[in-house]
Protein backbone atom coordinates (compact mmCIF):
# COMPACT_ATOMS: atom_id res chain seq x y z
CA UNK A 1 0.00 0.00 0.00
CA UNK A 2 1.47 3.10 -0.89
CA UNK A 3 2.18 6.35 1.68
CA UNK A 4 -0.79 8.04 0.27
CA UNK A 5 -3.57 4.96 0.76
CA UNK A 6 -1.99 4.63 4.19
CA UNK A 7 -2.93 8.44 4.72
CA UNK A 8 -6.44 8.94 3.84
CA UNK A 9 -6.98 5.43 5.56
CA UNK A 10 -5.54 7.13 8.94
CA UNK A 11 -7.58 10.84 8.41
CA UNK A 12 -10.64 8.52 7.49
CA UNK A 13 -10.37 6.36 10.67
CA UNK A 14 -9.32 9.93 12.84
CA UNK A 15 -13.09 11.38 11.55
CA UNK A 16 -15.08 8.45 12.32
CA UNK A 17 -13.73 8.24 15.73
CA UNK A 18 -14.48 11.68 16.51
CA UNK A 19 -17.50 12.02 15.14
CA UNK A 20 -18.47 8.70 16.90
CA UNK A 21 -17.65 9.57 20.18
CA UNK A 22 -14.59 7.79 20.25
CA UNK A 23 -10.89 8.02 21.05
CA UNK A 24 -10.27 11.62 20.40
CA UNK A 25 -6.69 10.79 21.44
CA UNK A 26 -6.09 10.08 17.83
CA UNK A 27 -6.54 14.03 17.08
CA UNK A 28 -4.64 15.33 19.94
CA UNK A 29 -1.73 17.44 19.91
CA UNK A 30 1.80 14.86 19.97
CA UNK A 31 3.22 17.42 22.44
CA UNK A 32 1.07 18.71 25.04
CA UNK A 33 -1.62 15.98 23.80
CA UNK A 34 -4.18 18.22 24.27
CA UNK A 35 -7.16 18.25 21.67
CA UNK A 36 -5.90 19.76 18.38
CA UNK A 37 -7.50 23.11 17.32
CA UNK A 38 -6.60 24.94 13.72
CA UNK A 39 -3.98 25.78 12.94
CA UNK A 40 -2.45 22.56 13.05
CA UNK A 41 0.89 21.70 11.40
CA UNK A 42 2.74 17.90 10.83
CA UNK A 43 6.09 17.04 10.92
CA UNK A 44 7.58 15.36 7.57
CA UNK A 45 6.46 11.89 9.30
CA UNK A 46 2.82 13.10 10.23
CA UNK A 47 3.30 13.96 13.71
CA UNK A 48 0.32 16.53 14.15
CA UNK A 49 1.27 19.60 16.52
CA UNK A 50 -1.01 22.51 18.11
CA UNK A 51 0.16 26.02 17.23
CA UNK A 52 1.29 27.14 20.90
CA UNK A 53 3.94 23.96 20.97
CA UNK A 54 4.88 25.42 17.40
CA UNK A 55 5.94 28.52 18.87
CA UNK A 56 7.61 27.27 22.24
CA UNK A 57 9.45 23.83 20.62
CA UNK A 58 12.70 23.88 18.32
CA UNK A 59 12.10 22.48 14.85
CA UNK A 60 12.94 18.62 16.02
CA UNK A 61 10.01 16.58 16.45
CA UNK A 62 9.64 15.64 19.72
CA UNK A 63 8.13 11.92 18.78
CA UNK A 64 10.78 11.41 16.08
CA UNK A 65 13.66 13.39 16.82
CA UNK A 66 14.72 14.70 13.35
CA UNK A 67 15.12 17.82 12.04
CA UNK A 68 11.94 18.18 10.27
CA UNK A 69 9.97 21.22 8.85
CA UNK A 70 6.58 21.44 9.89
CA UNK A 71 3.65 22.26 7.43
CA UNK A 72 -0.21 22.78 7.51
CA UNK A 73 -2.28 19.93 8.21
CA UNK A 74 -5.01 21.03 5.92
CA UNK A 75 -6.81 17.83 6.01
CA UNK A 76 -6.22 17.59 10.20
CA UNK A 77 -7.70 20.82 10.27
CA UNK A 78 -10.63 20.19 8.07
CA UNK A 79 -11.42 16.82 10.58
CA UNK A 80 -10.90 19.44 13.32
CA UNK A 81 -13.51 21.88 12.11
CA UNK A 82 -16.22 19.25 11.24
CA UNK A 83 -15.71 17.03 14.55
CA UNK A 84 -17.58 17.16 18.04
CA UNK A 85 -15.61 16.96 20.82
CA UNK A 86 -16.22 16.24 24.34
CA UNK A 87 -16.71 19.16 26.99
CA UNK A 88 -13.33 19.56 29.37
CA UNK A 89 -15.76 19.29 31.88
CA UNK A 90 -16.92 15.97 30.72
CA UNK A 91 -15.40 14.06 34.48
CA UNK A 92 -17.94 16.90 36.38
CA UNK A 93 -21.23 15.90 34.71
CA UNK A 94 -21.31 17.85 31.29
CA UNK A 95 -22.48 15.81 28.10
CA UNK A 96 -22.19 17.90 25.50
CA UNK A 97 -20.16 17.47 22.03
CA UNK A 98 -19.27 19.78 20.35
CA UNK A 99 -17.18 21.95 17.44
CA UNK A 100 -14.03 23.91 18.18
CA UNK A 101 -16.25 27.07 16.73
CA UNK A 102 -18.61 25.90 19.57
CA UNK A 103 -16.49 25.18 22.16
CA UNK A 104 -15.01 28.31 24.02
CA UNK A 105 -18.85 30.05 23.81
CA UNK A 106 -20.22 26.94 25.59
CA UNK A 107 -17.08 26.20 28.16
CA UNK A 108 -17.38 30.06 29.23
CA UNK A 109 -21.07 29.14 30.58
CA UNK A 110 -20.70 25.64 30.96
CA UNK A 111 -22.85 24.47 34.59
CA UNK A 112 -20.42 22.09 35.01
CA UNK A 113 -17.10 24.04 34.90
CA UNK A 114 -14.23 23.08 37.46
CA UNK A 115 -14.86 24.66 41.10
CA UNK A 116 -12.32 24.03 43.44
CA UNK A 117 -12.74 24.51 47.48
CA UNK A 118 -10.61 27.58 48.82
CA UNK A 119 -9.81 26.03 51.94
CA UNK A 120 -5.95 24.80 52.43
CA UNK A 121 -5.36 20.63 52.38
CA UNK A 122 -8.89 20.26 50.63
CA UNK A 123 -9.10 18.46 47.56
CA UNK A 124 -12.57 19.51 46.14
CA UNK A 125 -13.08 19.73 42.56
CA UNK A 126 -16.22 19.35 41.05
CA UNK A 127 -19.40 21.71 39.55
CA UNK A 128 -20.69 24.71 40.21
CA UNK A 129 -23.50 23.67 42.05
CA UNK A 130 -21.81 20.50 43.82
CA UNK A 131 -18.85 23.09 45.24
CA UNK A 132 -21.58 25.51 46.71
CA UNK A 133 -23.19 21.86 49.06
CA UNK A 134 -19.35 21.35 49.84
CA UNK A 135 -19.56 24.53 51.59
CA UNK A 136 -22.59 24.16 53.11
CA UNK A 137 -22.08 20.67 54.65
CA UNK A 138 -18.42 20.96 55.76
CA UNK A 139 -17.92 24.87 56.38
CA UNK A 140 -21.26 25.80 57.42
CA UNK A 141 -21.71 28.12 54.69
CA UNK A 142 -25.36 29.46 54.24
CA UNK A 143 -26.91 29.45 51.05
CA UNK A 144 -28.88 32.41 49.44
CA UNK A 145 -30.29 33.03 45.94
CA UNK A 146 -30.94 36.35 45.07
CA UNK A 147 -31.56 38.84 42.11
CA UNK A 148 -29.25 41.36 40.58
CA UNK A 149 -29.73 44.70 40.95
CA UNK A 150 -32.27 44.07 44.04
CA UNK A 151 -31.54 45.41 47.57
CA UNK A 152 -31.83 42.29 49.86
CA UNK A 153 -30.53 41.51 53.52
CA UNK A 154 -28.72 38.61 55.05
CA UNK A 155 -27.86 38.04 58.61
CA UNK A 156 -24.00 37.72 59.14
CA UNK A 157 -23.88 35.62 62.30
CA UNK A 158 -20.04 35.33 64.43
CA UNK A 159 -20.17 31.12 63.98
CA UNK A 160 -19.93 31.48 59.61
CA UNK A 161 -17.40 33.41 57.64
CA UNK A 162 -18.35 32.28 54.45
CA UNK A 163 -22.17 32.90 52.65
CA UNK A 164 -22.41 31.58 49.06
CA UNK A 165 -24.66 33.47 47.00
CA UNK A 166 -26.23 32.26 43.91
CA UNK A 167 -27.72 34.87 41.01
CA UNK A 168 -31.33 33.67 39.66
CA UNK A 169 -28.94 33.75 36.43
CA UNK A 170 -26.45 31.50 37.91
CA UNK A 171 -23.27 33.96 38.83
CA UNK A 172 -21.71 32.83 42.39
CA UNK A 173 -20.54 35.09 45.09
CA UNK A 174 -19.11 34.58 48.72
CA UNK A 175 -19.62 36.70 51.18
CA UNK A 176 -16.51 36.56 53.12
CA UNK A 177 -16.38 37.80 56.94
CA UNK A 178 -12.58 38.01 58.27
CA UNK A 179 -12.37 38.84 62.37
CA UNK A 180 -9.99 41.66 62.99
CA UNK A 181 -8.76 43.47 66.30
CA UNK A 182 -11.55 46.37 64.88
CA UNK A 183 -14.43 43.97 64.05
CA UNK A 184 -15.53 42.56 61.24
CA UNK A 185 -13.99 42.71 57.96
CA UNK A 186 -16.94 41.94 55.29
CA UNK A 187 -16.38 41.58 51.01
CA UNK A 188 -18.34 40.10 48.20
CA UNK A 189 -16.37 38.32 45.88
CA UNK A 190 -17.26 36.79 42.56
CA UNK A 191 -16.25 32.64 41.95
CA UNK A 192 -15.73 32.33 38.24
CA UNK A 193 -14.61 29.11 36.58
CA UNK A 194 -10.64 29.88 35.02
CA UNK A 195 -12.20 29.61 31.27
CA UNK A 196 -14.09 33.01 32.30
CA UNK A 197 -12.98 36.32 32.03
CA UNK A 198 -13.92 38.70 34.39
CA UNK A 199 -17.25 40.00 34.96
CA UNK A 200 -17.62 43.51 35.37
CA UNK A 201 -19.49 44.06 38.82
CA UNK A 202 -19.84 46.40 41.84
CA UNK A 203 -21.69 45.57 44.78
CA UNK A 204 -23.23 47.80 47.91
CA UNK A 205 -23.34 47.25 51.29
CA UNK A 206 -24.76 48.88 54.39
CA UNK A 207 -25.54 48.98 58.09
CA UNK A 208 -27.89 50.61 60.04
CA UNK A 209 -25.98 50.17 64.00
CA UNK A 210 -28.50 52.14 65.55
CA UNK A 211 -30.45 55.90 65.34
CA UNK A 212 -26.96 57.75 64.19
CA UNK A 213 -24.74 55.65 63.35
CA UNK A 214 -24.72 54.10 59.97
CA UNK A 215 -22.16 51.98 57.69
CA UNK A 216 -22.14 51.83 53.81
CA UNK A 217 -19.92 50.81 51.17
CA UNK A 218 -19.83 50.67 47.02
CA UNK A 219 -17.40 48.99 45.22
CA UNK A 220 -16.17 46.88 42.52
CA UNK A 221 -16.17 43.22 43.39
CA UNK A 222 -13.11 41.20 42.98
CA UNK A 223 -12.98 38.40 40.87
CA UNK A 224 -11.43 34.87 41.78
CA UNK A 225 -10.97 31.32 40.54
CA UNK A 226 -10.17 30.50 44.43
CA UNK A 227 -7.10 29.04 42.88
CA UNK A 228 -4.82 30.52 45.72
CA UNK A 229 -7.63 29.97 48.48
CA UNK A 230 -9.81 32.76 49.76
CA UNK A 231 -8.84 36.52 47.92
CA UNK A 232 -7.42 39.63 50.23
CA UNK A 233 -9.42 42.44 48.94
CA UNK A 234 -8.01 45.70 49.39
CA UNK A 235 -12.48 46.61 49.62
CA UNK A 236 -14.55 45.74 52.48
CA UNK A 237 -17.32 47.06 55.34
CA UNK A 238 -15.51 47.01 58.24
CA UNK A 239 -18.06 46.67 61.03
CA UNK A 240 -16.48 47.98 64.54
CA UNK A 241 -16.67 44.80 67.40
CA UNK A 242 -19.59 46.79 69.62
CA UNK A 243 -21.67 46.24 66.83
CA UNK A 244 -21.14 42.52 66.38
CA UNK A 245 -21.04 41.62 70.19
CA UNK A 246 -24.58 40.39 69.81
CA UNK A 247 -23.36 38.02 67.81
CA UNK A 248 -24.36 38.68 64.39
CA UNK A 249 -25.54 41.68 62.06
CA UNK A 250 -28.04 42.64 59.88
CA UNK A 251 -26.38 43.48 56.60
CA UNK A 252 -28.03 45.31 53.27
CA UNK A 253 -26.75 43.96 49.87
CA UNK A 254 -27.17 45.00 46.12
CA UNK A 255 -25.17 43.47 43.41
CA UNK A 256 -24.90 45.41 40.33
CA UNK A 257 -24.76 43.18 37.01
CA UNK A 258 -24.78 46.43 34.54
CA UNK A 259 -23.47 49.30 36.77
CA UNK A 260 -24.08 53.09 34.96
């Protein structure tokens, strides 16, 4: 059988599986082996290669070891284009299959993106939805779903220092309370997947202590992956210790979606 026979036979075989469902390992970058995404360029022996290991790799193939010159893999990348791939979130629940064109669109809102618990020597990973009852059941953490852009009030008590709040359109917040020698140190934080870039948000907060005295603060909120554990915003209410004696607070909230 001659080089070229052998060729189409591999390409058709590399389209089936994909579009079957099957081993997408056959269409994966020989470098980084993650999936391959146009443009995609072969080594003189057909060793396929993603565009970032391209850039960052001398020209020796790593798989072969000579000194080849790497060109287009205009049939790869036609396979690519037409083929449905699985979701990277595939091990936390998600289904779907789909297109490269698809693919960044539907990862950036995907329900079951990669959450990971802030807390040092905890190995949680899993959805959006699954992280939030991780809080609940092992750090106490109340749960509260809530509108954007409507004033509501939750009650910060001195036994929590986390609240998870969940948008009616799905967005995830903590409300983090940090003790201090002055009181209480309180923030709003947003918990985005790393696939999503940062929303832009501002949140309010306020106090009413007593006839005189009242707290309120407006801000941008910070956004996190909670890759390096719980953020230190620079932003935050802080509520003076004769207020919080009793043991918890009353506290005003508004979270701004489309700020003016």
């Amino acid at each position: 059988m001659d080089p070229t026979s052998r060729k189409d036979i591999k390409e058709k075989r590399i389209s089936k599986g994909v579009m079957d469902g099957g081993d997408h390992s056959t269409i994966k970058c020989s470098t980084c082996f993650e999936a391959l995404s146009p443009p995609i360029s072969e080594c003189t022996e057909g060793h396929a290669i993603c565009s970032s290991c391209q850039l960052e790799l001398p020209q020796d193939c790593v798989i072969c070891s000579l000194q080849n010159i790497y060109t287009c893999a205009i049939t790869l990348e036609k396979v690519a284009e037409s083929a449905a791939f699985p979701c990277r979130n595939t091990k936390y629940g998600c289904c779907q299959f789909l297109s490269f064109s698809q693919m960044r669109l539907h990862e950036s809102t995907c329900d079951y993106a990669r959450f990971a618990c802030p807390k040092q020597g905890c190995s949680f990973e899993g959805s959006k939805h699954k992280f939030i009852y991780h809080l609940a059941k092992h750090y106490s953490a109340l749960i509260r779903v809530f509108g954007h852009d409507e004033q509501f009030s939750v009650k910060l008590c001195s036994s929590r220092d986390i609240m998870c709040l969940l948008s009616e359109d799905n967005f995830l917040y903590l409300i983090i309370r940090k003790i201090t020698e002055l009181g209480w140190a309180v923030s709003v934080v947003c918990v985005r997947p790393p696939e999503v870039s940062k929303p832009e948000l501002r949140y309010e907060l306020s106090l009413k202590c007593d006839e005189e005295f009242h707290l309120r603060l407006e801000t941008r909120i910070e956004s996190t992956t909670l890759s390096d554990g719980l953020p230190e915003d620079k932003h935050f209410l802080m509520i003076p210790s004769e207020f919080c004696s009793s043991g918890g607070v009353e506290l005003n909230i508004c979270i701004r979606k489309n700020p003016v």
